[in-house]
C-alpha atoms as a PDB file:
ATOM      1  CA  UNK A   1      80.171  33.946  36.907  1.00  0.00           C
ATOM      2  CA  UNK A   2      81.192  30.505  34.726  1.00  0.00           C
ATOM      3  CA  UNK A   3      79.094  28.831  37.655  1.00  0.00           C
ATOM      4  CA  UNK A   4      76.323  30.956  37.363  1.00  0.00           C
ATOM      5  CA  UNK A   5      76.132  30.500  33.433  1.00  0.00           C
ATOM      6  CA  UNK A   6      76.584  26.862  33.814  1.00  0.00           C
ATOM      7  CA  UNK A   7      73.557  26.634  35.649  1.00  0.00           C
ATOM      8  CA  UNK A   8      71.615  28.604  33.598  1.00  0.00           C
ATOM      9  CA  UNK A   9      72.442  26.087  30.814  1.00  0.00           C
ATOM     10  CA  UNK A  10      71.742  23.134  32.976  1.00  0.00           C
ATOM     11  CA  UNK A  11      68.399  24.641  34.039  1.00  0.00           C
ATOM     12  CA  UNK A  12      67.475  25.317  30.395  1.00  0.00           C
ATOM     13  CA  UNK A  13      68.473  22.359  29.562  1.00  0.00           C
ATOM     14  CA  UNK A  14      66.029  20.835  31.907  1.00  0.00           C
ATOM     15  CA  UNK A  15      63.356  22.798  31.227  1.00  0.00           C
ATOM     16  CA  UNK A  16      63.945  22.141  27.550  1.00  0.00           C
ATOM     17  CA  UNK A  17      63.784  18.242  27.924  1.00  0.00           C
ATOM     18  CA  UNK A  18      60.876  17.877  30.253  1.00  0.00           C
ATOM     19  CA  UNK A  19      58.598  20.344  27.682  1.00  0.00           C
ATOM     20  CA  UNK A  20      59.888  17.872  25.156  1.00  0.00           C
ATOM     21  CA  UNK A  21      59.197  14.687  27.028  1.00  0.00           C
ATOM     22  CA  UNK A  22      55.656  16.227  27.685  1.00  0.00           C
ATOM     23  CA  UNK A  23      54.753  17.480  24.275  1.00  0.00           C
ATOM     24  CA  UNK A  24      55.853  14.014  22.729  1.00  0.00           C
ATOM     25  CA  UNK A  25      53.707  12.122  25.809  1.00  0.00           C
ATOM     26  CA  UNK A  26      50.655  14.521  24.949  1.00  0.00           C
ATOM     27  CA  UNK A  27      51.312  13.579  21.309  1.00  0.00           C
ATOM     28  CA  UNK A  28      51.521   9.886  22.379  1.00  0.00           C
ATOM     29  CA  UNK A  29      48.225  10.351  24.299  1.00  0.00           C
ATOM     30  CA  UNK A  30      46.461  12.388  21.524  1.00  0.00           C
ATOM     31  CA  UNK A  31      47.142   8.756  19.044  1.00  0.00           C
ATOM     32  CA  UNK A  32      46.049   6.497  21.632  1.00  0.00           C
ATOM     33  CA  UNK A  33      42.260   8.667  22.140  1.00  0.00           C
ATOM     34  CA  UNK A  34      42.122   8.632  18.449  1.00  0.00           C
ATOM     35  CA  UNK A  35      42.582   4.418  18.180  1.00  0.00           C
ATOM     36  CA  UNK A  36      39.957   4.338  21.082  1.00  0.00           C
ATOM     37  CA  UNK A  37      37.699   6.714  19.145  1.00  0.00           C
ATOM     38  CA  UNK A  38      38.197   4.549  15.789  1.00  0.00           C
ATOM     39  CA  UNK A  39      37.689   1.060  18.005  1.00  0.00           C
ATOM     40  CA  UNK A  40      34.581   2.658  19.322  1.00  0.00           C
ATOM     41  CA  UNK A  41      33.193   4.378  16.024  1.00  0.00           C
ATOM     42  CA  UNK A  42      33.707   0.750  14.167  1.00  0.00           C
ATOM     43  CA  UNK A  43      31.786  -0.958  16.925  1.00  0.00           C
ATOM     44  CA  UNK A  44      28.916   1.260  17.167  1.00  0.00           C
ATOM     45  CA  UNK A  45      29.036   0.384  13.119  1.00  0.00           C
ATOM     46  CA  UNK A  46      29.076  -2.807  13.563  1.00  0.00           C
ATOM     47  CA  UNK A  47      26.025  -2.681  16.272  1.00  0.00           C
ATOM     48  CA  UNK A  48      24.114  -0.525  13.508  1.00  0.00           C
ATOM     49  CA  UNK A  49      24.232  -3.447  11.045  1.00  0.00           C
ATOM     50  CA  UNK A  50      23.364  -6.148  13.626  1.00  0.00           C
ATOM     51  CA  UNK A  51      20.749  -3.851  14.714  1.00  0.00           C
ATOM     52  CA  UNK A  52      19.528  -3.839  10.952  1.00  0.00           C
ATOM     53  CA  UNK A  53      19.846  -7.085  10.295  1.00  0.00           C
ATOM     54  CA  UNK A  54      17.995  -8.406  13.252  1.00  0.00           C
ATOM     55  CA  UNK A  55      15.228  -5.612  11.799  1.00  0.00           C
ATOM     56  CA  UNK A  56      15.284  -7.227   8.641  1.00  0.00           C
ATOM     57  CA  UNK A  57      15.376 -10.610  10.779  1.00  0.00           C
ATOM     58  CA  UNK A  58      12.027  -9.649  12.546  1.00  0.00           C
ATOM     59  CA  UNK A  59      10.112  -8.474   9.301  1.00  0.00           C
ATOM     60  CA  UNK A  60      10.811 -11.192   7.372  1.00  0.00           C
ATOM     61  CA  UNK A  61       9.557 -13.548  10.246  1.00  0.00           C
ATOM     62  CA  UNK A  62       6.802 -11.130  10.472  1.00  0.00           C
ATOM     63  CA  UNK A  63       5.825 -11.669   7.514  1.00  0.00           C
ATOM     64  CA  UNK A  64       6.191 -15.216   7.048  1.00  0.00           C
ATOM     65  CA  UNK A  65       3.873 -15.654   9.611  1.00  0.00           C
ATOM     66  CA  UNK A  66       1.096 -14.595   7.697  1.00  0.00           C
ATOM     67  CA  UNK A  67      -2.377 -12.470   8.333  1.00  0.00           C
ATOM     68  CA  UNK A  68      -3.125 -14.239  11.703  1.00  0.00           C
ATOM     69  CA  UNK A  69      -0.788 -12.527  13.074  1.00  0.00           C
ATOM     70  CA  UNK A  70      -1.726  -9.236  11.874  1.00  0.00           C
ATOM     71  CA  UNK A  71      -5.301  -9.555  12.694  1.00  0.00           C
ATOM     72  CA  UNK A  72      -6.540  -7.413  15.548  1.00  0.00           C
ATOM     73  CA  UNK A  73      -8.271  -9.681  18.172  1.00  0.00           C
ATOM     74  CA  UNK A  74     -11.936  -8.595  19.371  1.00  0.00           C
ATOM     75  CA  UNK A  75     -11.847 -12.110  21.882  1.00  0.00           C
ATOM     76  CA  UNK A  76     -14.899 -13.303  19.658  1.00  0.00           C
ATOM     77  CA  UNK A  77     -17.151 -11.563  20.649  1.00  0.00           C
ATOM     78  CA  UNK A  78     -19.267 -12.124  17.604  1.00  0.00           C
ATOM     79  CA  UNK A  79     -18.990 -12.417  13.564  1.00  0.00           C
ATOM     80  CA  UNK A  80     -19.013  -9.296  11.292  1.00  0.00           C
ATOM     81  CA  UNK A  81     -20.177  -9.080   7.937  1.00  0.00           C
ATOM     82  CA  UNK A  82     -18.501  -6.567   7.121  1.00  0.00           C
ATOM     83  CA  UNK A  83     -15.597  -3.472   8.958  1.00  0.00           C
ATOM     84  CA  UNK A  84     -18.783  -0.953   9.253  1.00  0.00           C
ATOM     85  CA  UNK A  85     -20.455  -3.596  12.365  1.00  0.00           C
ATOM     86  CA  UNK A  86     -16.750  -3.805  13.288  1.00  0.00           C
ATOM     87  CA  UNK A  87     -16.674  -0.091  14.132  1.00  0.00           C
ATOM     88  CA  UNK A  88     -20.695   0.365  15.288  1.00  0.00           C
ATOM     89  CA  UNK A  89     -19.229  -2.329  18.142  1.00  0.00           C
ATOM     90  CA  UNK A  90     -16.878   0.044  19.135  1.00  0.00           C
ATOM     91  CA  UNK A  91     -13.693  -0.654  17.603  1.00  0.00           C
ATOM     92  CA  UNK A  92     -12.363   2.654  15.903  1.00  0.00           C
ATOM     93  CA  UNK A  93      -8.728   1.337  15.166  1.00  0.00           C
ATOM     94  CA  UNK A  94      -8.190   0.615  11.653  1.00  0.00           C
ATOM     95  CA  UNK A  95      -6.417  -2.493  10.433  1.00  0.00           C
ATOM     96  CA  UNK A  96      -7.140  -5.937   9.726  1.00  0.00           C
ATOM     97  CA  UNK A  97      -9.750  -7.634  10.986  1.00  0.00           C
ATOM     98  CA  UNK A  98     -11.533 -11.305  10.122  1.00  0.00           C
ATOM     99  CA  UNK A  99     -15.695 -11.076   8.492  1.00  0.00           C
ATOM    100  CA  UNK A 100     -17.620 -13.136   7.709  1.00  0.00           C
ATOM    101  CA  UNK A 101     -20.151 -11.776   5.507  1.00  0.00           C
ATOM    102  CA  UNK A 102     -23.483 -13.696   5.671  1.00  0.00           C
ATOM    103  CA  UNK A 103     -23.309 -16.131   2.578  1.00  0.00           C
ATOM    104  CA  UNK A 104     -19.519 -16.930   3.285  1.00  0.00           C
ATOM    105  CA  UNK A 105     -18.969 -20.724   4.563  1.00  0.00           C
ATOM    106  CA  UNK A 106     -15.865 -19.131   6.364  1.00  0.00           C
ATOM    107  CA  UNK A 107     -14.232 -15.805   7.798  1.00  0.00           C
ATOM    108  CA  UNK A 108     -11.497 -13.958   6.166  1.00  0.00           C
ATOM    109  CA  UNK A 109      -8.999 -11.006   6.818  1.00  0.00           C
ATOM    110  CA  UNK A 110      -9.727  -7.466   4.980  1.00  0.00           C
ATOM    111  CA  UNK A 111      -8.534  -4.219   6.074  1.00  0.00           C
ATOM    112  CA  UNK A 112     -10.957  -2.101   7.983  1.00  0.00           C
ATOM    113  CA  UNK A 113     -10.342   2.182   7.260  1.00  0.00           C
ATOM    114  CA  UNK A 114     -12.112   3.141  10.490  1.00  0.00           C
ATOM    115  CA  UNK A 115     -11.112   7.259   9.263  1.00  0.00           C
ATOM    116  CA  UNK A 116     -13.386   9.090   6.850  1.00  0.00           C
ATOM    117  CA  UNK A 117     -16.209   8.254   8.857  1.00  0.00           C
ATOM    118  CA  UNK A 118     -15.421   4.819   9.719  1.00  0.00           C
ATOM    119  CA  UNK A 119     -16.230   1.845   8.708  1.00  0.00           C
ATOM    120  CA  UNK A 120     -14.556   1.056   5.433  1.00  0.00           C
ATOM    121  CA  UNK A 121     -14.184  -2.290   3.863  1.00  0.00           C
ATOM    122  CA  UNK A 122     -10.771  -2.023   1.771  1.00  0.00           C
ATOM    123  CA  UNK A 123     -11.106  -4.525  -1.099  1.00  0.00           C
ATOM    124  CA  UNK A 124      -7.917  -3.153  -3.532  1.00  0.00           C
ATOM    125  CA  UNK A 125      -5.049  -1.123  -2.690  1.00  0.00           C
ATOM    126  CA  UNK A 126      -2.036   0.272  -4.699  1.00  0.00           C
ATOM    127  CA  UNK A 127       0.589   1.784  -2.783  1.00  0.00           C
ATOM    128  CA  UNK A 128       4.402   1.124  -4.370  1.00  0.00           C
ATOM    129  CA  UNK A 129       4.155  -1.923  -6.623  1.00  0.00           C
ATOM    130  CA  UNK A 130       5.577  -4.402  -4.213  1.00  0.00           C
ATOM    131  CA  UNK A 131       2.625  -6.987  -6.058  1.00  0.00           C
ATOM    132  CA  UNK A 132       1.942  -7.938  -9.573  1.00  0.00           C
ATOM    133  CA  UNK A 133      -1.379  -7.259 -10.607  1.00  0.00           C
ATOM    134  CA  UNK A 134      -1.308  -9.426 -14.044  1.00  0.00           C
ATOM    135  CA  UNK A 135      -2.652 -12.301 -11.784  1.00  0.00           C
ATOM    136  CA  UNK A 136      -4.985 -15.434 -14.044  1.00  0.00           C
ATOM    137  CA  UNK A 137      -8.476 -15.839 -12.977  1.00  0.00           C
ATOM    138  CA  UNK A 138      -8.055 -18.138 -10.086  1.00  0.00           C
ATOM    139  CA  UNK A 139      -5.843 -15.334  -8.609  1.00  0.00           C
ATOM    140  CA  UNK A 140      -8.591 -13.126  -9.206  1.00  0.00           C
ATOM    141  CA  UNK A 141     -11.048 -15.427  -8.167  1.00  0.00           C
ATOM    142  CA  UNK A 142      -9.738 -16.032  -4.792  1.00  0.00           C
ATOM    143  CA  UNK A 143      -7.704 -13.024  -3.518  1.00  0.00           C
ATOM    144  CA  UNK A 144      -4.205 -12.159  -3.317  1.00  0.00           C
ATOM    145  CA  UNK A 145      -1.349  -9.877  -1.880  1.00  0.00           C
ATOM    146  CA  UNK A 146      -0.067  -8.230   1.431  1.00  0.00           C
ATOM    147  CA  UNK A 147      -2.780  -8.814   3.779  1.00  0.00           C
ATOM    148  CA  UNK A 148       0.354  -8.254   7.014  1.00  0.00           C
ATOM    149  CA  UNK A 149       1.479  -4.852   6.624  1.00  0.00           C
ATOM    150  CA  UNK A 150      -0.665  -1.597   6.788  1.00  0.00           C
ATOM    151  CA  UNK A 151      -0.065  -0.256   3.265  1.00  0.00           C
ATOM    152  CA  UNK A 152       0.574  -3.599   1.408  1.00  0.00           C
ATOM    153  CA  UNK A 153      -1.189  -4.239  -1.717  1.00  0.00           C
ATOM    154  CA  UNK A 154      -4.057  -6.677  -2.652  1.00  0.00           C
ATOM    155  CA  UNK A 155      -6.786  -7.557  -3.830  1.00  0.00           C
ATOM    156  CA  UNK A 156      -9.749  -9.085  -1.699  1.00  0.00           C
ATOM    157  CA  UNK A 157     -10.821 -11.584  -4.347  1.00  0.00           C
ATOM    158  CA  UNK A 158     -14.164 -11.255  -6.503  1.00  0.00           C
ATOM    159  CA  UNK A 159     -15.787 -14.150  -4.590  1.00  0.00           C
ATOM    160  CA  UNK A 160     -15.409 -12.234  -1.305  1.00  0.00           C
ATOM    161  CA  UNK A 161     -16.588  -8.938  -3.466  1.00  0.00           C
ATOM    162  CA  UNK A 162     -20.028 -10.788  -4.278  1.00  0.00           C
ATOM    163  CA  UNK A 163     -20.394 -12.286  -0.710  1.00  0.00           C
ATOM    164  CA  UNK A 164     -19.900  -8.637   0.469  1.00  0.00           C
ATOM    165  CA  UNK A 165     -21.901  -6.842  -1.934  1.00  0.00           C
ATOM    166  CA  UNK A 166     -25.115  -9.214  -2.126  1.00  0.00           C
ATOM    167  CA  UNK A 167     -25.498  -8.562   1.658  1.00  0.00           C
ATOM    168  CA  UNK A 168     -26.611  -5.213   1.060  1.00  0.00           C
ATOM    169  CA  UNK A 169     -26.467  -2.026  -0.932  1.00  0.00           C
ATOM    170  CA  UNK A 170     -22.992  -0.923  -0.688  1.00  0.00           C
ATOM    171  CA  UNK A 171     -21.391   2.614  -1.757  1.00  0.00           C
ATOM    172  CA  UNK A 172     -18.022   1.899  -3.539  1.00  0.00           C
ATOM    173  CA  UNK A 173     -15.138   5.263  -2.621  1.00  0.00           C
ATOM    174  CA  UNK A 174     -12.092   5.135  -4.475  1.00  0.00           C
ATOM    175  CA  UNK A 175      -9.342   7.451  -3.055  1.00  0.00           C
ATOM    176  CA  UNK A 176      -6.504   8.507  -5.635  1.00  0.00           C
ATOM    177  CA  UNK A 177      -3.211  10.085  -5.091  1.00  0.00           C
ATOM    178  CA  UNK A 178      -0.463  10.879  -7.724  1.00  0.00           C
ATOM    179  CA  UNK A 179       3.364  11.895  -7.706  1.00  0.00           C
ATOM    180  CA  UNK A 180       2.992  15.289  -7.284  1.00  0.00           C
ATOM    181  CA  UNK A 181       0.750  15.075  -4.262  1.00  0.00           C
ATOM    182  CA  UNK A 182      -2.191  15.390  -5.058  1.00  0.00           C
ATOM    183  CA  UNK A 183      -5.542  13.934  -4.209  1.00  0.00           C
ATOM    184  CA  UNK A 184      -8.903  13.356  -5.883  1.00  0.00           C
ATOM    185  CA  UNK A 185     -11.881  10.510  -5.121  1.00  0.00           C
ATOM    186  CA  UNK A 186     -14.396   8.910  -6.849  1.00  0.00           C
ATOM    187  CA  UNK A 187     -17.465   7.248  -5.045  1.00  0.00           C
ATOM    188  CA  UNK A 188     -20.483   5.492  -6.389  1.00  0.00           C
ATOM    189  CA  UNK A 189     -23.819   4.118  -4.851  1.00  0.00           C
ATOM    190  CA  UNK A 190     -25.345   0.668  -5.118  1.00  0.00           C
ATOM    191  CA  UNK A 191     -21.916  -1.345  -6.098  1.00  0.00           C
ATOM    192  CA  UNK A 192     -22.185  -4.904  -6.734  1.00  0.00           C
ATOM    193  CA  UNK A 193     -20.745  -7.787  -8.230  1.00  0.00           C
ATOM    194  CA  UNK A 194     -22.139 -10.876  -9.554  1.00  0.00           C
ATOM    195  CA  UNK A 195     -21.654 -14.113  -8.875  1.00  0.00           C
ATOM    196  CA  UNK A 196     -19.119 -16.926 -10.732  1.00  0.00           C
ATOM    197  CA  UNK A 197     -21.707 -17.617 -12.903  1.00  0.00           C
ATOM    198  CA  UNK A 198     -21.645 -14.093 -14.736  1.00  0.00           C
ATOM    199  CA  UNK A 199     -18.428 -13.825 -14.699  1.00  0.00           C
ATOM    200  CA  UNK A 200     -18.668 -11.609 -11.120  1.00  0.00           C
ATOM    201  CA  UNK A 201     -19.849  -8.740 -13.139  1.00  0.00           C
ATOM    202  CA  UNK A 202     -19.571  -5.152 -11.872  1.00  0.00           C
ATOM    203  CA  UNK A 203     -22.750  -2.604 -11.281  1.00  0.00           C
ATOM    204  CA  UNK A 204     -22.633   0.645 -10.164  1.00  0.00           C
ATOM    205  CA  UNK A 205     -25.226   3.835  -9.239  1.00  0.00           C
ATOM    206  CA  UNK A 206     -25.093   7.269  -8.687  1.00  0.00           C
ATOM    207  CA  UNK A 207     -21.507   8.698  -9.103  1.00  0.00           C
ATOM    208  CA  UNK A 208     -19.984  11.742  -6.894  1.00  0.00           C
ATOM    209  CA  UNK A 209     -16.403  12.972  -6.503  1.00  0.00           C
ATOM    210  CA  UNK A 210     -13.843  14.867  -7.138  1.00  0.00           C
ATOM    211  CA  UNK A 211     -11.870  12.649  -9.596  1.00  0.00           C
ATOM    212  CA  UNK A 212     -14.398  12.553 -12.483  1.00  0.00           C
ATOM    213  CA  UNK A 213     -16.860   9.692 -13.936  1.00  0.00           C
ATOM    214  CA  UNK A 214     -14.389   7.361 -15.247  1.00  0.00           C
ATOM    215  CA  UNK A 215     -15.838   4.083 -14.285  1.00  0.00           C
ATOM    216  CA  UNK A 216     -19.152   4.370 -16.296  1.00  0.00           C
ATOM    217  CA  UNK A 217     -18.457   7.658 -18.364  1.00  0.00           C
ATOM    218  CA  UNK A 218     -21.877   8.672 -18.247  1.00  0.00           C
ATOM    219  CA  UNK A 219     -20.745  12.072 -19.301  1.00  0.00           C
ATOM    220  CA  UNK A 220     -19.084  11.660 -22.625  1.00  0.00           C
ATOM    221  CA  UNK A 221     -21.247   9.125 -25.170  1.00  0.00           C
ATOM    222  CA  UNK A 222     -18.580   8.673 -27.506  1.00  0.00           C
ATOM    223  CA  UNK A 223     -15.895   7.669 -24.751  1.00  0.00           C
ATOM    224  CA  UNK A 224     -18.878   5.432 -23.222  1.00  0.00           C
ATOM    225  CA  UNK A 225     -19.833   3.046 -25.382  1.00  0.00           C
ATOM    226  CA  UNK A 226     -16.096   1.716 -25.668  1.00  0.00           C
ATOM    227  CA  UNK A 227     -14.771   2.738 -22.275  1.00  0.00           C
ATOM    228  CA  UNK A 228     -17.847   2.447 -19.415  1.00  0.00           C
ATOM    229  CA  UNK A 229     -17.033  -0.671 -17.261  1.00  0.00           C
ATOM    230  CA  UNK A 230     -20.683  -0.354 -15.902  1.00  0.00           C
ATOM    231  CA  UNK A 231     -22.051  -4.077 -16.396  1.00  0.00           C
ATOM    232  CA  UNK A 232     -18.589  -4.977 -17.722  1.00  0.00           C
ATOM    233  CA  UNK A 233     -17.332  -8.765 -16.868  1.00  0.00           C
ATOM    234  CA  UNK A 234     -14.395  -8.891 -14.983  1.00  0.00           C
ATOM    235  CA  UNK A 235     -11.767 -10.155 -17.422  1.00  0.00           C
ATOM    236  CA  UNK A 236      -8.111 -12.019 -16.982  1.00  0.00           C
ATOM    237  CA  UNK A 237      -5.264 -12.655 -19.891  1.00  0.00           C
ATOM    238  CA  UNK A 238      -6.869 -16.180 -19.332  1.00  0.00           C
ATOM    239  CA  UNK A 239     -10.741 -15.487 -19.418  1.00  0.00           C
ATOM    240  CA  UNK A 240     -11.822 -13.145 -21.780  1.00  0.00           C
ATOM    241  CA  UNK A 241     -14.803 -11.761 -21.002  1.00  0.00           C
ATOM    242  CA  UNK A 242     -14.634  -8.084 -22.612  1.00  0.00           C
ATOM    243  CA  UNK A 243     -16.287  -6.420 -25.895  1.00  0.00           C
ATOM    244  CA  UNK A 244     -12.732  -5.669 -27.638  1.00  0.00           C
ATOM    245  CA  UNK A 245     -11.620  -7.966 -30.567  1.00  0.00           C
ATOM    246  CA  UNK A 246      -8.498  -8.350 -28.840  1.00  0.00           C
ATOM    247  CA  UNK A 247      -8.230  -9.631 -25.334  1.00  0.00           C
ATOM    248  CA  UNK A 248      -7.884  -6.271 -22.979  1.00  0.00           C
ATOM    249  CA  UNK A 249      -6.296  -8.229 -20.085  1.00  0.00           C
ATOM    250  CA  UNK A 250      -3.278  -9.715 -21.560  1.00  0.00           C
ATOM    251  CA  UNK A 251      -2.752  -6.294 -23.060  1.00  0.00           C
ATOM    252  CA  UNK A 252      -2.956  -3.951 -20.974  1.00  0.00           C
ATOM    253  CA  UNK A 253      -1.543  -6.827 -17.985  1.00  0.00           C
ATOM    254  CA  UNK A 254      -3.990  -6.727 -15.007  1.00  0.00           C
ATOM    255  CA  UNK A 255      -7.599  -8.437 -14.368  1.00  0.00           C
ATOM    256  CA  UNK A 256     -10.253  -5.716 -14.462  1.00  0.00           C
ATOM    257  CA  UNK A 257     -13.633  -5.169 -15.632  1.00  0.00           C
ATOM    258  CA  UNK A 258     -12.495  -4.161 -19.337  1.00  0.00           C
ATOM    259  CA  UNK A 259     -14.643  -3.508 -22.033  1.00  0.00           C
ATOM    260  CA  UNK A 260     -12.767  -1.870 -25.473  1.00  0.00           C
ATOM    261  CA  UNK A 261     -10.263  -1.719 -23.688  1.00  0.00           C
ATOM    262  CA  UNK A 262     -10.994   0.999 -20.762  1.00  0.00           C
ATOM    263  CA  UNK A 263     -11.570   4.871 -19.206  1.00  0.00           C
ATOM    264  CA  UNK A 264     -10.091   3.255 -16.030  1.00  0.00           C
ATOM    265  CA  UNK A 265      -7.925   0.195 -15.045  1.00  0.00           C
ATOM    266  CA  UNK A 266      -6.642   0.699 -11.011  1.00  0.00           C
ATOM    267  CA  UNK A 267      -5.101  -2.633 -11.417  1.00  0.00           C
ATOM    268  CA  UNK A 268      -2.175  -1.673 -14.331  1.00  0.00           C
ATOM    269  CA  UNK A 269       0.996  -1.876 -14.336  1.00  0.00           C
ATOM    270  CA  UNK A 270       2.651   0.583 -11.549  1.00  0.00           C
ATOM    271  CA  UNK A 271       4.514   2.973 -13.678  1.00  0.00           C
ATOM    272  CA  UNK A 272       5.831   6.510 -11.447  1.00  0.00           C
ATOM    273  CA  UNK A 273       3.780   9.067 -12.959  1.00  0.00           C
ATOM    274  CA  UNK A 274       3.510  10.319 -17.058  1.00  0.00           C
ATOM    275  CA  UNK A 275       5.177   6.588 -19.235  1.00  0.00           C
ATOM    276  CA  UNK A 276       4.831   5.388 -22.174  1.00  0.00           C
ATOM    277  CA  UNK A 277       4.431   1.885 -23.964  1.00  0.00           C
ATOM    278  CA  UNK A 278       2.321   0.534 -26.553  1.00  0.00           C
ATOM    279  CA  UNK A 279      -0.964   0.635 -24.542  1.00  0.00           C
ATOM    280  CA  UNK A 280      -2.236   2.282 -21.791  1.00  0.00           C
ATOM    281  CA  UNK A 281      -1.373  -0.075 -19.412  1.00  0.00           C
ATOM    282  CA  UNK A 282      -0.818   1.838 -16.445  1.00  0.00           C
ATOM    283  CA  UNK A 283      -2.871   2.272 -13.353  1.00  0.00           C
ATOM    284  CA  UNK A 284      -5.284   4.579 -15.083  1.00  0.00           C
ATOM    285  CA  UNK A 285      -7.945   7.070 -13.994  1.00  0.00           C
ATOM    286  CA  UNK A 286      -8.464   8.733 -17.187  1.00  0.00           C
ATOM    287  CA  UNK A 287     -10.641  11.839 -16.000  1.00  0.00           C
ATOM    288  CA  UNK A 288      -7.829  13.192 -13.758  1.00  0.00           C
ATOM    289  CA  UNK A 289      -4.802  12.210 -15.374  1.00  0.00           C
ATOM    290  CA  UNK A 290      -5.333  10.651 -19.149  1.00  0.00           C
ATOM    291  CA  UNK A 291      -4.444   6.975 -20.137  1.00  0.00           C
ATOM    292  CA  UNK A 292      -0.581   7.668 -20.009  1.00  0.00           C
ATOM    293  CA  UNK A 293      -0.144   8.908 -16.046  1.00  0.00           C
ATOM    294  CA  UNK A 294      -0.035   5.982 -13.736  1.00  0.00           C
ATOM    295  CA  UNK A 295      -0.800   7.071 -10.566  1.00  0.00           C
ATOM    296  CA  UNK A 296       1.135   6.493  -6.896  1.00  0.00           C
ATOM    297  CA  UNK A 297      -1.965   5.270  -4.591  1.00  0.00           C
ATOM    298  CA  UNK A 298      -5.287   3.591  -4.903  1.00  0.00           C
ATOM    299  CA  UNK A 299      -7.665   2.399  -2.118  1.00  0.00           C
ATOM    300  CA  UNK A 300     -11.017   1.101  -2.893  1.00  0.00           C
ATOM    301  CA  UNK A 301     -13.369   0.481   0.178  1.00  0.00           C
ATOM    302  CA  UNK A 302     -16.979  -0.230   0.319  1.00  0.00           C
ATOM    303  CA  UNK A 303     -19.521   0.260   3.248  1.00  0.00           C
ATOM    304  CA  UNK A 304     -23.323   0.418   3.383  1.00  0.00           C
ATOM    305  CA  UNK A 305     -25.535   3.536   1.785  1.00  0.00           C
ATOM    306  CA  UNK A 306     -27.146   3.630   4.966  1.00  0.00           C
ATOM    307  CA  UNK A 307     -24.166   3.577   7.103  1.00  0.00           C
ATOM    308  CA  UNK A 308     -24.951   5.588  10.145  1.00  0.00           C
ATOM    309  CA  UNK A 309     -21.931   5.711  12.600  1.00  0.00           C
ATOM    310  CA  UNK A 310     -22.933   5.316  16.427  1.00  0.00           C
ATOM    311  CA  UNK A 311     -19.816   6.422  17.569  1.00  0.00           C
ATOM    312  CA  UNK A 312     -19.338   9.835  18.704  1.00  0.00           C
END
């Protein structure tokens, strides 16, 4: 009987140790799967930054390659004067493309909108407020801004305007969004404007839209005799061209076609929605949103009255 207990308490005993030896090797393996879990989660960490940094890498290089490298080839077939032949030769992708329009002694990059109908020249666009808009004349003059990336802003330069504009009669669209979502346009027939010599004043026709009249203000007398921009000089904090005693540029900060001051300045300061400051200096449509909302987007394009698409 001793024997027999004995070897119960041997056999326990047994039992006993190997369940411990096993429960402190499952323990041992359960730390070791959690160090190789940690090694792995900080490498695939560290893989995410390098991947980042290589994408930050790329855009930057991108971008310091300039707007050749953005341009969408058509293997020369021939030289546009403006993104509506672009599209009538069969190209329907938008993005940027080299014209020549037929007074210009060289080509030049623009963005081509080949939606709503096709055949858009872009020639200002607001998106975020990566670019300052309270450029001097020769800025002006000559162009400036984003002319790589899809959405970047810029404007096409006033020469370029009156090269593309004396070409032709041209209808001027002007799509707006602001914060809350929302989208209105403005679009006007015959837009031109003149050459260096007058100061690359602006004309415009016939309005239609959804945004209201707030480039000429043909609607509201008192509001248009200080605040029409039709047959306005374009104006810069350096050339002051406008009817106000002040000068409307440095004021309100961006190059437009002011008069005393303005109903509408697309080129203000990029405030996010409803601000405040001693002027309205904002990017301003007054007949949707007032002179103190700055609004998100702007895209002015151009194409011909008569533009008839031959794509279908």
């Amino acid at each position: 009987m001793a024997k027999m207990f004995s070897f119960i308490l041997v056999t326990t005993a047994l039992v006993t140790g190997k369940a411990s030896w096993a429960l402190e090797n499952c323990l041992q393996e359960q730390a070791r799967l959690r160090a190789q879990v940690h090694l792995l989660e900080t490498r695939v960490k560290q893989q995410q930054v390098k991947i980042a940094q290589l994408l930050h890498e790329n855009e930057i290089q991108f971008l310091d390659e300039g707007e050749e490298s953005s341009v969408i080839d058509l293997g020369g077939k021939r030289q546009y004067a403006d993104c509506s032949e672009i599209f009538n030769d069969g190209s329907k992708l938008s993005g940027f493309y080299k014209i020549k329009p037929l007074q210009s002694p060289a080509e030049f990059s623009v963005y081509c909108d080949m939606s709503d109908g096709g055949g858009w020249t872009v020639i200002q666009r607001r998106s975020d407020g990566s670019e300052t808009f309270n450029r001097d004349w020769n800025d002006y003059e000559n162009g400036f801004g984003n002319f790589v990336q899809k959405n970047g802003e810029y404007w096409l330069g006033n020469k370029n305007l009156h090269l593309l504009t004396t070409q032709g009669d041209y209808t001027l669209k002007i799509d707006l969004a602001d914060f809350e979502r929302n989208s209105r346009y403005a679009q006007y027939k015959n837009f031109k404007v003149g050459d260096e010599k007058n100061s690359y004043e602006l004309n415009i026709g016939e309005y239609s839209g959804t945004a209201g009249d707030a480039l000429a203000v043909r609607f509201h007398p008192e509001v248009q005799w200080w605040g029409s921009h039709q047959r306005m000089k374009f104006s810069t904090w350096d050339r002051d061209h406008d009817n106000y005693e002040g000068n409307c540029a440095e004021e309100d900060q961006s190059g437009w076609w002011f008069n005393r001051c303005h109903s509408a300045n697309l080129n203000g300061l990029y405030y996010l929605g409803p601000y405040s400051n001693k002027t309205d200096n904002g990017v301003v449509w007054h007949t949707w949103h007032g002179w103190w909302y700055s609004l998100k987007s702007v895209v002015m394009k151009i194409r011909p009255n008569d533009f008839i698409s031959n794509i279908v």
